[in-house]
C-alpha atoms as a PDB file:
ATOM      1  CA  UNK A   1       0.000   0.000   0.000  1.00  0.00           C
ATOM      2  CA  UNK A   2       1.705   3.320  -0.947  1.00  0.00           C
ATOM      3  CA  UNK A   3       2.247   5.905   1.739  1.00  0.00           C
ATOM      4  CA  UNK A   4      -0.455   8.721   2.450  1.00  0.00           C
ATOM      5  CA  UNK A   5       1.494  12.296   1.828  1.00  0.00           C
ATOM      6  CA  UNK A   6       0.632  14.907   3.866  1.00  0.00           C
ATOM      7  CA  UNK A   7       1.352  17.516   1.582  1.00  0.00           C
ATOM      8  CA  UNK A   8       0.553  17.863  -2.474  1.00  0.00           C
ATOM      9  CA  UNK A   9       2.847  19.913  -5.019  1.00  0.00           C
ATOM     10  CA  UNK A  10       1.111  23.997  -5.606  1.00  0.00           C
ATOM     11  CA  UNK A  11      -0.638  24.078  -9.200  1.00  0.00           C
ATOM     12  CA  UNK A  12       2.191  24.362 -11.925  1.00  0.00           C
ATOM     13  CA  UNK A  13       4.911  22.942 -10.046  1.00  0.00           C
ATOM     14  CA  UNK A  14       6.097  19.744 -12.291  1.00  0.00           C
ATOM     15  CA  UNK A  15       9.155  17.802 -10.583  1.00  0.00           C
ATOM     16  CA  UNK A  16       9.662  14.254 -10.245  1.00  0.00           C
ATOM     17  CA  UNK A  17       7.867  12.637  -7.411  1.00  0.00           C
ATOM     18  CA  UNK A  18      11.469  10.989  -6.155  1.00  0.00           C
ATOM     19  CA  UNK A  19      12.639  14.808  -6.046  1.00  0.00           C
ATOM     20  CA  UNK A  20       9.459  15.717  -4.242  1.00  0.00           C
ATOM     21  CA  UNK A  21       9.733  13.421  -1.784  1.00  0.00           C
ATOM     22  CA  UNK A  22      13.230  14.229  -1.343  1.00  0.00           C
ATOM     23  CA  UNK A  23      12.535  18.158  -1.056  1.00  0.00           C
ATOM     24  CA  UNK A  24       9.417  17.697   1.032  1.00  0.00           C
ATOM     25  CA  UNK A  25      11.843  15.606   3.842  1.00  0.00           C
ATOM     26  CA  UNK A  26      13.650  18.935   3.662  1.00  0.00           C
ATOM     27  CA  UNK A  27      10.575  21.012   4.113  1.00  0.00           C
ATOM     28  CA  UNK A  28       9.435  18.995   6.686  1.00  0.00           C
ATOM     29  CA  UNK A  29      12.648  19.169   8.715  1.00  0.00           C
ATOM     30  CA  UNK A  30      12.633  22.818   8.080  1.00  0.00           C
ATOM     31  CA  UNK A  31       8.624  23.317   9.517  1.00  0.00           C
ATOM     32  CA  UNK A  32      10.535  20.754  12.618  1.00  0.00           C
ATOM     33  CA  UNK A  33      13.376  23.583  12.816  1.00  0.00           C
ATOM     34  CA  UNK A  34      10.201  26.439  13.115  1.00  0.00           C
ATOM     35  CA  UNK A  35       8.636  24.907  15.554  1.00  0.00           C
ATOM     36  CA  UNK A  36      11.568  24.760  17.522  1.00  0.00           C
ATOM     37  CA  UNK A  37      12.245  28.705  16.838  1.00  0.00           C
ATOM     38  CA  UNK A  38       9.101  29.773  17.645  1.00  0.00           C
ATOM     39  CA  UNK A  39       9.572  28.322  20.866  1.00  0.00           C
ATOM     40  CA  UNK A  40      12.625  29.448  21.904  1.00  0.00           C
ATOM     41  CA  UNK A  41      11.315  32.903  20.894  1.00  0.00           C
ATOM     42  CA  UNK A  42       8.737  32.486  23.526  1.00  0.00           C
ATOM     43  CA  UNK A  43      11.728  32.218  25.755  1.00  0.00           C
ATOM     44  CA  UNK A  44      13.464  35.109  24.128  1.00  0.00           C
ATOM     45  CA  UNK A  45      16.448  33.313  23.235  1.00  0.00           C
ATOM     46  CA  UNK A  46      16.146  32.388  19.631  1.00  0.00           C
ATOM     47  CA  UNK A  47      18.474  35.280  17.279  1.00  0.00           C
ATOM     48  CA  UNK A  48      16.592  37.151  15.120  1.00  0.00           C
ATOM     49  CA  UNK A  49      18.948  36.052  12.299  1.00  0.00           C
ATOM     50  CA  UNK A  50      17.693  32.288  12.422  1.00  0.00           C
ATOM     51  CA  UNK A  51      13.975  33.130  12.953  1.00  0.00           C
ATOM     52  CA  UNK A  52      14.017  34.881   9.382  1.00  0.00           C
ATOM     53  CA  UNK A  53      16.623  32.553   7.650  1.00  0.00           C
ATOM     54  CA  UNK A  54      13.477  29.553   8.994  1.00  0.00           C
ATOM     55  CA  UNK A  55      10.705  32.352   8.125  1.00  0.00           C
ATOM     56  CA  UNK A  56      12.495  32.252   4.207  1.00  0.00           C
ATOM     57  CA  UNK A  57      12.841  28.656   4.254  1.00  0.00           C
ATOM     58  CA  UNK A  58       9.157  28.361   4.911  1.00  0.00           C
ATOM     59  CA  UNK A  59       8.263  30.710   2.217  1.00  0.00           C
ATOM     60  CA  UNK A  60      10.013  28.836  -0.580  1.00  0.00           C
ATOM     61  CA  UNK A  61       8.323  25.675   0.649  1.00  0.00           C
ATOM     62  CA  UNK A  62       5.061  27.334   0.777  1.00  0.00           C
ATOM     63  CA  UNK A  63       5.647  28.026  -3.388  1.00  0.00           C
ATOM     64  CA  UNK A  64       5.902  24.840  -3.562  1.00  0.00           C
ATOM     65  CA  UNK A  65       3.924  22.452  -1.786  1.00  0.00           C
ATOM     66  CA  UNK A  66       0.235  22.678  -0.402  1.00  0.00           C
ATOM     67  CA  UNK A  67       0.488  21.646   3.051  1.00  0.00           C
END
Protein backbone atom coordinates (compact mmCIF):
# COMPACT_ATOMS: atom_id res chain seq x y z
CA UNK A 1 0.00 0.00 0.00
CA UNK A 2 1.70 3.32 -0.95
CA UNK A 3 2.25 5.90 1.74
CA UNK A 4 -0.46 8.72 2.45
CA UNK A 5 1.49 12.30 1.83
CA UNK A 6 0.63 14.91 3.87
CA UNK A 7 1.35 17.52 1.58
CA UNK A 8 0.55 17.86 -2.47
CA UNK A 9 2.85 19.91 -5.02
CA UNK A 10 1.11 24.00 -5.61
CA UNK A 11 -0.64 24.08 -9.20
CA UNK A 12 2.19 24.36 -11.93
CA UNK A 13 4.91 22.94 -10.05
CA UNK A 14 6.10 19.74 -12.29
CA UNK A 15 9.15 17.80 -10.58
CA UNK A 16 9.66 14.25 -10.25
CA UNK A 17 7.87 12.64 -7.41
CA UNK A 18 11.47 10.99 -6.16
CA UNK A 19 12.64 14.81 -6.05
CA UNK A 20 9.46 15.72 -4.24
CA UNK A 21 9.73 13.42 -1.78
CA UNK A 22 13.23 14.23 -1.34
CA UNK A 23 12.53 18.16 -1.06
CA UNK A 24 9.42 17.70 1.03
CA UNK A 25 11.84 15.61 3.84
CA UNK A 26 13.65 18.94 3.66
CA UNK A 27 10.58 21.01 4.11
CA UNK A 28 9.43 19.00 6.69
CA UNK A 29 12.65 19.17 8.71
CA UNK A 30 12.63 22.82 8.08
CA UNK A 31 8.62 23.32 9.52
CA UNK A 32 10.54 20.75 12.62
CA UNK A 33 13.38 23.58 12.82
CA UNK A 34 10.20 26.44 13.11
CA UNK A 35 8.64 24.91 15.55
CA UNK A 36 11.57 24.76 17.52
CA UNK A 37 12.24 28.71 16.84
CA UNK A 38 9.10 29.77 17.64
CA UNK A 39 9.57 28.32 20.87
CA UNK A 40 12.63 29.45 21.90
CA UNK A 41 11.32 32.90 20.89
CA UNK A 42 8.74 32.49 23.53
CA UNK A 43 11.73 32.22 25.75
CA UNK A 44 13.46 35.11 24.13
CA UNK A 45 16.45 33.31 23.24
CA UNK A 46 16.15 32.39 19.63
CA UNK A 47 18.47 35.28 17.28
CA UNK A 48 16.59 37.15 15.12
CA UNK A 49 18.95 36.05 12.30
CA UNK A 50 17.69 32.29 12.42
CA UNK A 51 13.98 33.13 12.95
CA UNK A 52 14.02 34.88 9.38
CA UNK A 53 16.62 32.55 7.65
CA UNK A 54 13.48 29.55 8.99
CA UNK A 55 10.71 32.35 8.12
CA UNK A 56 12.50 32.25 4.21
CA UNK A 57 12.84 28.66 4.25
CA UNK A 58 9.16 28.36 4.91
CA UNK A 59 8.26 30.71 2.22
CA UNK A 60 10.01 28.84 -0.58
CA UNK A 61 8.32 25.68 0.65
CA UNK A 62 5.06 27.33 0.78
CA UNK A 63 5.65 28.03 -3.39
CA UNK A 64 5.90 24.84 -3.56
CA UNK A 65 3.92 22.45 -1.79
CA UNK A 66 0.24 22.68 -0.40
CA UNK A 67 0.49 21.65 3.05
Amino acid sequence: MPEKKNWQLQPGVNISPELADEVARVACALKSLSAYTTFAMEREDCPEDLQKIVQEGLDAMARIFVW
